[in-house]
C-alpha atoms as a PDB file:
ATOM      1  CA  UNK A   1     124.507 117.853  95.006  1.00  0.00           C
ATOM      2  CA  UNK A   2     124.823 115.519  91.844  1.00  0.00           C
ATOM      3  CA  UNK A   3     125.518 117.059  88.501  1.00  0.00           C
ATOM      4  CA  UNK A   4     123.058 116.373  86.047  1.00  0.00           C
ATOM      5  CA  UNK A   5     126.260 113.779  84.241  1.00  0.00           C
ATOM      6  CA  UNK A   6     125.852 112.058  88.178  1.00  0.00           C
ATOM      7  CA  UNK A   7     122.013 111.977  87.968  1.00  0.00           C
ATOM      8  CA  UNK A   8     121.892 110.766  84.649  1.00  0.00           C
ATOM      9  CA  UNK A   9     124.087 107.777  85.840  1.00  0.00           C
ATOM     10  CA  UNK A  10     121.787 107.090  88.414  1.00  0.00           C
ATOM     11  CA  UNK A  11     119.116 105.861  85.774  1.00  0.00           C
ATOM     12  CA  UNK A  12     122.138 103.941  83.890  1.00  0.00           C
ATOM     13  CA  UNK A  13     123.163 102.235  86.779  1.00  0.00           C
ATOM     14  CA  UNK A  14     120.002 101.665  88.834  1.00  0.00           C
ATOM     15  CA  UNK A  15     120.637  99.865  92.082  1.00  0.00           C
ATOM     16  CA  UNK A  16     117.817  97.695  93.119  1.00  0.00           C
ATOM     17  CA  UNK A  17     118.059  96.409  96.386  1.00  0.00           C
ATOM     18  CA  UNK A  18     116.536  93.422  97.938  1.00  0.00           C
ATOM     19  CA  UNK A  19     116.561  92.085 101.403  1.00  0.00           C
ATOM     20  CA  UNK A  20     119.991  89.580  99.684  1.00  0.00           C
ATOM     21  CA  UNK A  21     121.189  91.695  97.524  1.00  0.00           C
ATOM     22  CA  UNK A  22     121.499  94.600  94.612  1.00  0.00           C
ATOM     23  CA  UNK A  23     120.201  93.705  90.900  1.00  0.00           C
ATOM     24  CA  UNK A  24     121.712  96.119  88.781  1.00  0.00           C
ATOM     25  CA  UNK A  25     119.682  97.711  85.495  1.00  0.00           C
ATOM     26  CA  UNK A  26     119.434  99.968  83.302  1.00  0.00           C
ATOM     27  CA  UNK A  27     116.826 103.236  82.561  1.00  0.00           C
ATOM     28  CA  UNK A  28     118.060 104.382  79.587  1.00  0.00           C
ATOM     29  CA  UNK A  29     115.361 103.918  76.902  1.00  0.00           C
ATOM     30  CA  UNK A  30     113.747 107.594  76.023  1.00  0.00           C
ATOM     31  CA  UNK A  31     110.111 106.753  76.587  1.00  0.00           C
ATOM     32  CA  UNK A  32     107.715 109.936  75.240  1.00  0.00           C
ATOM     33  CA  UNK A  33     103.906 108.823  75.499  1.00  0.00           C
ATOM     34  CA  UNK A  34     101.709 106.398  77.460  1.00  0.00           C
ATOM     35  CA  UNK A  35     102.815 103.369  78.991  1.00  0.00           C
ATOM     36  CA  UNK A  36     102.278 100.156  78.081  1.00  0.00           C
ATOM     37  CA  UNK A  37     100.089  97.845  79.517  1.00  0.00           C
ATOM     38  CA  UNK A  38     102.274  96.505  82.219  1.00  0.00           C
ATOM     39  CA  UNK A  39     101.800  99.158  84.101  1.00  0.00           C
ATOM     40  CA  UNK A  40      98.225  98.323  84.767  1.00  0.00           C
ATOM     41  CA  UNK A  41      99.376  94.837  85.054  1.00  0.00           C
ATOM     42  CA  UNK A  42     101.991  95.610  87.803  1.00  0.00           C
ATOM     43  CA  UNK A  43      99.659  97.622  89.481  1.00  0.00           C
ATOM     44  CA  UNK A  44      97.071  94.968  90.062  1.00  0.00           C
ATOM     45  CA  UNK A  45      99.182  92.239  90.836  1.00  0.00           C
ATOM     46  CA  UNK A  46     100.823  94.471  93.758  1.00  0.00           C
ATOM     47  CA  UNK A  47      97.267  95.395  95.009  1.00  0.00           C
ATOM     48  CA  UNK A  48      96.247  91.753  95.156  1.00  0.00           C
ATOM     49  CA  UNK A  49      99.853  90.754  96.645  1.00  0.00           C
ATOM     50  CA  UNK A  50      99.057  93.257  99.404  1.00  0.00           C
ATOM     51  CA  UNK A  51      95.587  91.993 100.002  1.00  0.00           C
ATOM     52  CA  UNK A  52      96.572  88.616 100.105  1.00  0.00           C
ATOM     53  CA  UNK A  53      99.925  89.290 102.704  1.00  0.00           C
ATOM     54  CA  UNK A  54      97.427  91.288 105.079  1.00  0.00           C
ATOM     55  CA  UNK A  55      94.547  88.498 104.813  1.00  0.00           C
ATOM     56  CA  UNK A  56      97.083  86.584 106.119  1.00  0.00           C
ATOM     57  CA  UNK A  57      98.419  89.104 108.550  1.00  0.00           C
ATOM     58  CA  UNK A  58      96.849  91.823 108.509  1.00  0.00           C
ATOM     59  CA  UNK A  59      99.928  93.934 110.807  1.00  0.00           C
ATOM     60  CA  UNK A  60     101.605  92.822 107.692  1.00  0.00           C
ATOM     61  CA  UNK A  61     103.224  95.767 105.876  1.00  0.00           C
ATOM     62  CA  UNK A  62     104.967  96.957 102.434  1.00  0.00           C
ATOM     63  CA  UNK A  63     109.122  97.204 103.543  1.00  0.00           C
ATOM     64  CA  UNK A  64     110.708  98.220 100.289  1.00  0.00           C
ATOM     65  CA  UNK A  65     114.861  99.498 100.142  1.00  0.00           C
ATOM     66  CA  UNK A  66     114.513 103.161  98.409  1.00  0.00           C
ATOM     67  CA  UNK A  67     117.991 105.388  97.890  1.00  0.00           C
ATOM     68  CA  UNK A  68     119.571 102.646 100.332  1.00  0.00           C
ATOM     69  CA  UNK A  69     117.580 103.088 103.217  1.00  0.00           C
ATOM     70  CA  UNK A  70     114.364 100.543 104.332  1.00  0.00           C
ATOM     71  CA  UNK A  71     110.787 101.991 103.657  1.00  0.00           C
ATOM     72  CA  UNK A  72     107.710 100.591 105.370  1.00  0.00           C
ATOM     73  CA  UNK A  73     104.565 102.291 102.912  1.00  0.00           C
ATOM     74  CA  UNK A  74     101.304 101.722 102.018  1.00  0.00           C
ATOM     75  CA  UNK A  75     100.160 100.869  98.388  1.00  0.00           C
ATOM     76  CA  UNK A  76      98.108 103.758  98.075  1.00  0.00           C
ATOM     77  CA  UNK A  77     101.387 105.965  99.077  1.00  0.00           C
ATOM     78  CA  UNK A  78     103.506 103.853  96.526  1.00  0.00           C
ATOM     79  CA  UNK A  79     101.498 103.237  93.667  1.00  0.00           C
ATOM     80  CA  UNK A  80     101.940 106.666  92.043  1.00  0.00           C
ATOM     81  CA  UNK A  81     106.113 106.575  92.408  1.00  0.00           C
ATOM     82  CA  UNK A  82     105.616 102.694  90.644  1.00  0.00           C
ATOM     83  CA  UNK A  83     103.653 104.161  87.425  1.00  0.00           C
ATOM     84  CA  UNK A  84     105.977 107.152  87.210  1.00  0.00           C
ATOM     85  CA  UNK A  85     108.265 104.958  85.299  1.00  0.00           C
ATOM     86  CA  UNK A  86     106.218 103.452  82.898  1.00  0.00           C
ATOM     87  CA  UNK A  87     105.489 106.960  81.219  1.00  0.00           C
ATOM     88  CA  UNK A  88     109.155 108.315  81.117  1.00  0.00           C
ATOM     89  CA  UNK A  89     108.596 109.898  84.434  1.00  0.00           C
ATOM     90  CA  UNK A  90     110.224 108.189  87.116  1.00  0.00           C
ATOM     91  CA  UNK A  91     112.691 109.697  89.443  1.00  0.00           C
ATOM     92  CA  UNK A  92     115.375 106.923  89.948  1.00  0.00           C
ATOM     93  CA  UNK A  93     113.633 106.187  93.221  1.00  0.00           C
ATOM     94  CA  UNK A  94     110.788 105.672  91.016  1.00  0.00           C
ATOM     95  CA  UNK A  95     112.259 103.066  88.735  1.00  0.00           C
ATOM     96  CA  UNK A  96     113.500 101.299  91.985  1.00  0.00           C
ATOM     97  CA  UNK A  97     110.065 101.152  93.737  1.00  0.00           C
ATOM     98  CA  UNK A  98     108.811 100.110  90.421  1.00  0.00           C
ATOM     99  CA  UNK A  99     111.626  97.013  89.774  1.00  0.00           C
ATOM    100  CA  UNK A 100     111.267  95.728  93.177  1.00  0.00           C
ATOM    101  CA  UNK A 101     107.488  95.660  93.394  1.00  0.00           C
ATOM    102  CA  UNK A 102     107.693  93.904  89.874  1.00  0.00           C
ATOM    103  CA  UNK A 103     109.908  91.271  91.593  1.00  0.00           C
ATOM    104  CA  UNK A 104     108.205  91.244  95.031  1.00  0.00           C
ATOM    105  CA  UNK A 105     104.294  90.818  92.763  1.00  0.00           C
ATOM    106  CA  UNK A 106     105.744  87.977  90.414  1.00  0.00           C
ATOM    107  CA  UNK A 107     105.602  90.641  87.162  1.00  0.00           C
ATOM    108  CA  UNK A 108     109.566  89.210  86.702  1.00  0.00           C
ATOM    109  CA  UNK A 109     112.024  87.388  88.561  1.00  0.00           C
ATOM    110  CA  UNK A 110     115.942  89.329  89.594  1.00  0.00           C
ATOM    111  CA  UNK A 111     117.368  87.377  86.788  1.00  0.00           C
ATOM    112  CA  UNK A 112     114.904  89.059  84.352  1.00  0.00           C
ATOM    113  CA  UNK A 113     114.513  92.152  85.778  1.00  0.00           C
ATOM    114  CA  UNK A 114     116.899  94.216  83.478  1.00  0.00           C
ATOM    115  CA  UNK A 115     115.274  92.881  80.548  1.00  0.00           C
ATOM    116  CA  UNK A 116     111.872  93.876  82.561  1.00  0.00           C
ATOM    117  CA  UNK A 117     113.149  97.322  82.936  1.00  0.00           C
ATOM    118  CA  UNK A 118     114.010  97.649  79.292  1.00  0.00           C
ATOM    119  CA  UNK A 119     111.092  96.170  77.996  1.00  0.00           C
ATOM    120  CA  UNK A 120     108.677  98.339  80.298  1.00  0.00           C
ATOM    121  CA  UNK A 121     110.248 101.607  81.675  1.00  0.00           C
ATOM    122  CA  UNK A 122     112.347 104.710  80.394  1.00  0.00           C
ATOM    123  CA  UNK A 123     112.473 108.288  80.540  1.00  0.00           C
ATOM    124  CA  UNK A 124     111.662 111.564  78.046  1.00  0.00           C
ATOM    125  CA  UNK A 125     113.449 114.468  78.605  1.00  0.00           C
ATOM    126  CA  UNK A 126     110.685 116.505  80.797  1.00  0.00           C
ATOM    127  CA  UNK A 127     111.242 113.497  82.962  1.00  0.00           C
ATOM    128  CA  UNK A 128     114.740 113.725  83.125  1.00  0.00           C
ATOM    129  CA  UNK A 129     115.258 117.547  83.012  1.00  0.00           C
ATOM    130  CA  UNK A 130     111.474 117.931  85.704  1.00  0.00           C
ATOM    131  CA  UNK A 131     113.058 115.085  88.270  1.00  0.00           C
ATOM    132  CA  UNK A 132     116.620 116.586  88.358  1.00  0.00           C
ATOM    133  CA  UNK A 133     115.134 120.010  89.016  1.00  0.00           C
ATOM    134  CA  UNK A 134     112.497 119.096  91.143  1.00  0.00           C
ATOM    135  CA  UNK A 135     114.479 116.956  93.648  1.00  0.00           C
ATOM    136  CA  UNK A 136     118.044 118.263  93.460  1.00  0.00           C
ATOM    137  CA  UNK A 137     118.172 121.342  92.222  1.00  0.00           C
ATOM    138  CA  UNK A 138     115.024 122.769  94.060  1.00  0.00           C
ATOM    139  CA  UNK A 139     116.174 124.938  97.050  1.00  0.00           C
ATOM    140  CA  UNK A 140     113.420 123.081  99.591  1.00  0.00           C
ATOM    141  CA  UNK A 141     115.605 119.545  98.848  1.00  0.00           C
ATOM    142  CA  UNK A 142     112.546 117.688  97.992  1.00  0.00           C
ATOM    143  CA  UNK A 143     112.690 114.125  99.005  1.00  0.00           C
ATOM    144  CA  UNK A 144     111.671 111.375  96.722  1.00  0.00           C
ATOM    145  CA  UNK A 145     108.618 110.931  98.046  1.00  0.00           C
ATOM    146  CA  UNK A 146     107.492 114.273  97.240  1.00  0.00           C
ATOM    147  CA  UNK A 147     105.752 114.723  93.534  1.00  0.00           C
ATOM    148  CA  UNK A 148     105.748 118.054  91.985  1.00  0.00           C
ATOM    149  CA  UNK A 149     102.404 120.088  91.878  1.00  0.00           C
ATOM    150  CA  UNK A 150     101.166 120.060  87.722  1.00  0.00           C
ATOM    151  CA  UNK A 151     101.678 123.666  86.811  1.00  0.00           C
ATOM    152  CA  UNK A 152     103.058 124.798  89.823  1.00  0.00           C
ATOM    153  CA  UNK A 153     106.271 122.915  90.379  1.00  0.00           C
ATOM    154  CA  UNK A 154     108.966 121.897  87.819  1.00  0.00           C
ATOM    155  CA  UNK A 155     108.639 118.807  87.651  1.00  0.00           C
ATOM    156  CA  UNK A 156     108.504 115.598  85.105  1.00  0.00           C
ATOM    157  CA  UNK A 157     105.164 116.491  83.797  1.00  0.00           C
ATOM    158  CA  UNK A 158     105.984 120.241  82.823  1.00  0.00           C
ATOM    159  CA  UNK A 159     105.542 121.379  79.586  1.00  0.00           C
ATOM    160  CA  UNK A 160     108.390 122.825  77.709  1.00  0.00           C
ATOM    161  CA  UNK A 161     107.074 126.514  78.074  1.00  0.00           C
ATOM    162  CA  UNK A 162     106.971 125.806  81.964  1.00  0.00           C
ATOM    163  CA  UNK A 163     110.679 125.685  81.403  1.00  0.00           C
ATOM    164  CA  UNK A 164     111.049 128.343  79.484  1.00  0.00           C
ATOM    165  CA  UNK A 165     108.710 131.119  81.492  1.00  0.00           C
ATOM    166  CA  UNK A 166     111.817 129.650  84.589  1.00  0.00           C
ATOM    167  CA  UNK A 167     114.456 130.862  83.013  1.00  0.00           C
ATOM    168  CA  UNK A 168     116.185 133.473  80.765  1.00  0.00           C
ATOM    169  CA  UNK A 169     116.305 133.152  77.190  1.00  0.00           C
ATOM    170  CA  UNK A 170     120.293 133.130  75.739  1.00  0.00           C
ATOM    171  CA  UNK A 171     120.357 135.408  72.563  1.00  0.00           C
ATOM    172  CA  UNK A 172     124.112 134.769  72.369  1.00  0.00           C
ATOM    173  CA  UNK A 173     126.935 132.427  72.864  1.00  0.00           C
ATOM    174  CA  UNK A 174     128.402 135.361  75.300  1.00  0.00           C
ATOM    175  CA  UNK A 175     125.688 134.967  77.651  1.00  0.00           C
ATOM    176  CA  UNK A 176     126.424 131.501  78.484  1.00  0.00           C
ATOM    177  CA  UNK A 177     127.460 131.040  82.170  1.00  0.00           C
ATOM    178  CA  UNK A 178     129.316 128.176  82.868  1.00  0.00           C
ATOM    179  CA  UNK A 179     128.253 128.170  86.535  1.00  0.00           C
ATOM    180  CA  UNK A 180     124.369 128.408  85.492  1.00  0.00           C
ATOM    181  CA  UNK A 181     122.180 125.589  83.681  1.00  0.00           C
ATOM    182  CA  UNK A 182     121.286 125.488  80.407  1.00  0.00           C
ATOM    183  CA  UNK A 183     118.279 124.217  78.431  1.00  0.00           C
ATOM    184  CA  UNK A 184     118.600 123.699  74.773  1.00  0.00           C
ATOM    185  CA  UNK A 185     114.688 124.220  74.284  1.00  0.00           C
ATOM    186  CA  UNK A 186     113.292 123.473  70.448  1.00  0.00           C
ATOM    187  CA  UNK A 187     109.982 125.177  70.385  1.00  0.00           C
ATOM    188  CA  UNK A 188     107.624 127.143  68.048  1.00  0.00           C
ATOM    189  CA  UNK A 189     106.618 130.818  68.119  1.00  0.00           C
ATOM    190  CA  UNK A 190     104.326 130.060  71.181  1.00  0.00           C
ATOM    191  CA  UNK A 191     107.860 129.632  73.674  1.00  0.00           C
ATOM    192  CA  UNK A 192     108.959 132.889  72.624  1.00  0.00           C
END
């Protein structure tokens, strides 16, 4: 199980694999809010590069590398991991579905996507803190395909007191446990 240090490098060093080769780049910008309008823009373009592939052959499918390992999916099945990103929400699976369909639809080219990935994606720290929880730390071992329920999972779209209700509160610097994890939480009266 990575540590949240071995996670975090994940995102730093995000391995994006193609059929002749690994593009290297970097998810490291803290994102909080809506995404820009690439988003919609990738979105499209992979819709209409998948129409266009199965006019053409229509046995034709989406084959995509995720965590090292080939994925044949759908775009309705992928379209949700390839916004995640865009809103500081992506898992690094996430970010790599999203880079490679950007490449794959013509949104960049390898050389470019780095600067694509800077430019377009990053990650807030319900993101971060949801995804790590969520898909290693969660005792069913949710896969990356999985997406946490809103309000029932933690996940990248909890809310800080979703966090906070999880846990215990630490009145004192002698209740830290090394072997547990610990939130720094900045809240109002309302997380109490």
């Amino acid at each position: 199980m990575p540590t949240p240090s071995e996670y975090r490098d994940q995102y730093r060093n995000l391995q994006v694999a193609f059929d002749d080769g690994t593009v290297t780049a970097t998810i490291e910008r803290y994102h909080l809010g809506g995404p820009d309008d690439e988003k919609d823009r990738l979105l499209q373009a992979v819709k209409e590069y998948v129409q266009a592939q199965t006019r053409k052959d229509p046995g034709f499918t989406l084959d995509l590398i995720v965590a090292g390992q080939p994925v044949t999916t759908t775009y309705r099945e992928i379209a949700v991991h390839a916004a995640a990103p865009f809103s500081g929400k992506g898992s690094p699976e996430d970010c790599q579905i999203a880079a490679q369909l950007a490449v794959i639809a013509g949104r960049t080219n390898r050389d470019n996507l780095p600067q694509y990935c800077d430019d377009h994606m990053g990650l807030d720290c319900n993101g971060f803190v949801g995804n790590y929880f969520f898909h290693v730390r969660n005792p069913a071992g949710k896969t990356w395909q999985s997406r946490a329920r809103d309000g029932v999972d933690l996940g990248p779209t909890s809310l800080m007191n979703q966090f906070v209700a999880a846990g215990t509160p630490v009145k004192s610097v002698d209740d830290i446990n090394p072997a547990n994890i610990h939130l720094f939480v900045e809240g109002n009266q309302a997380l109490n």
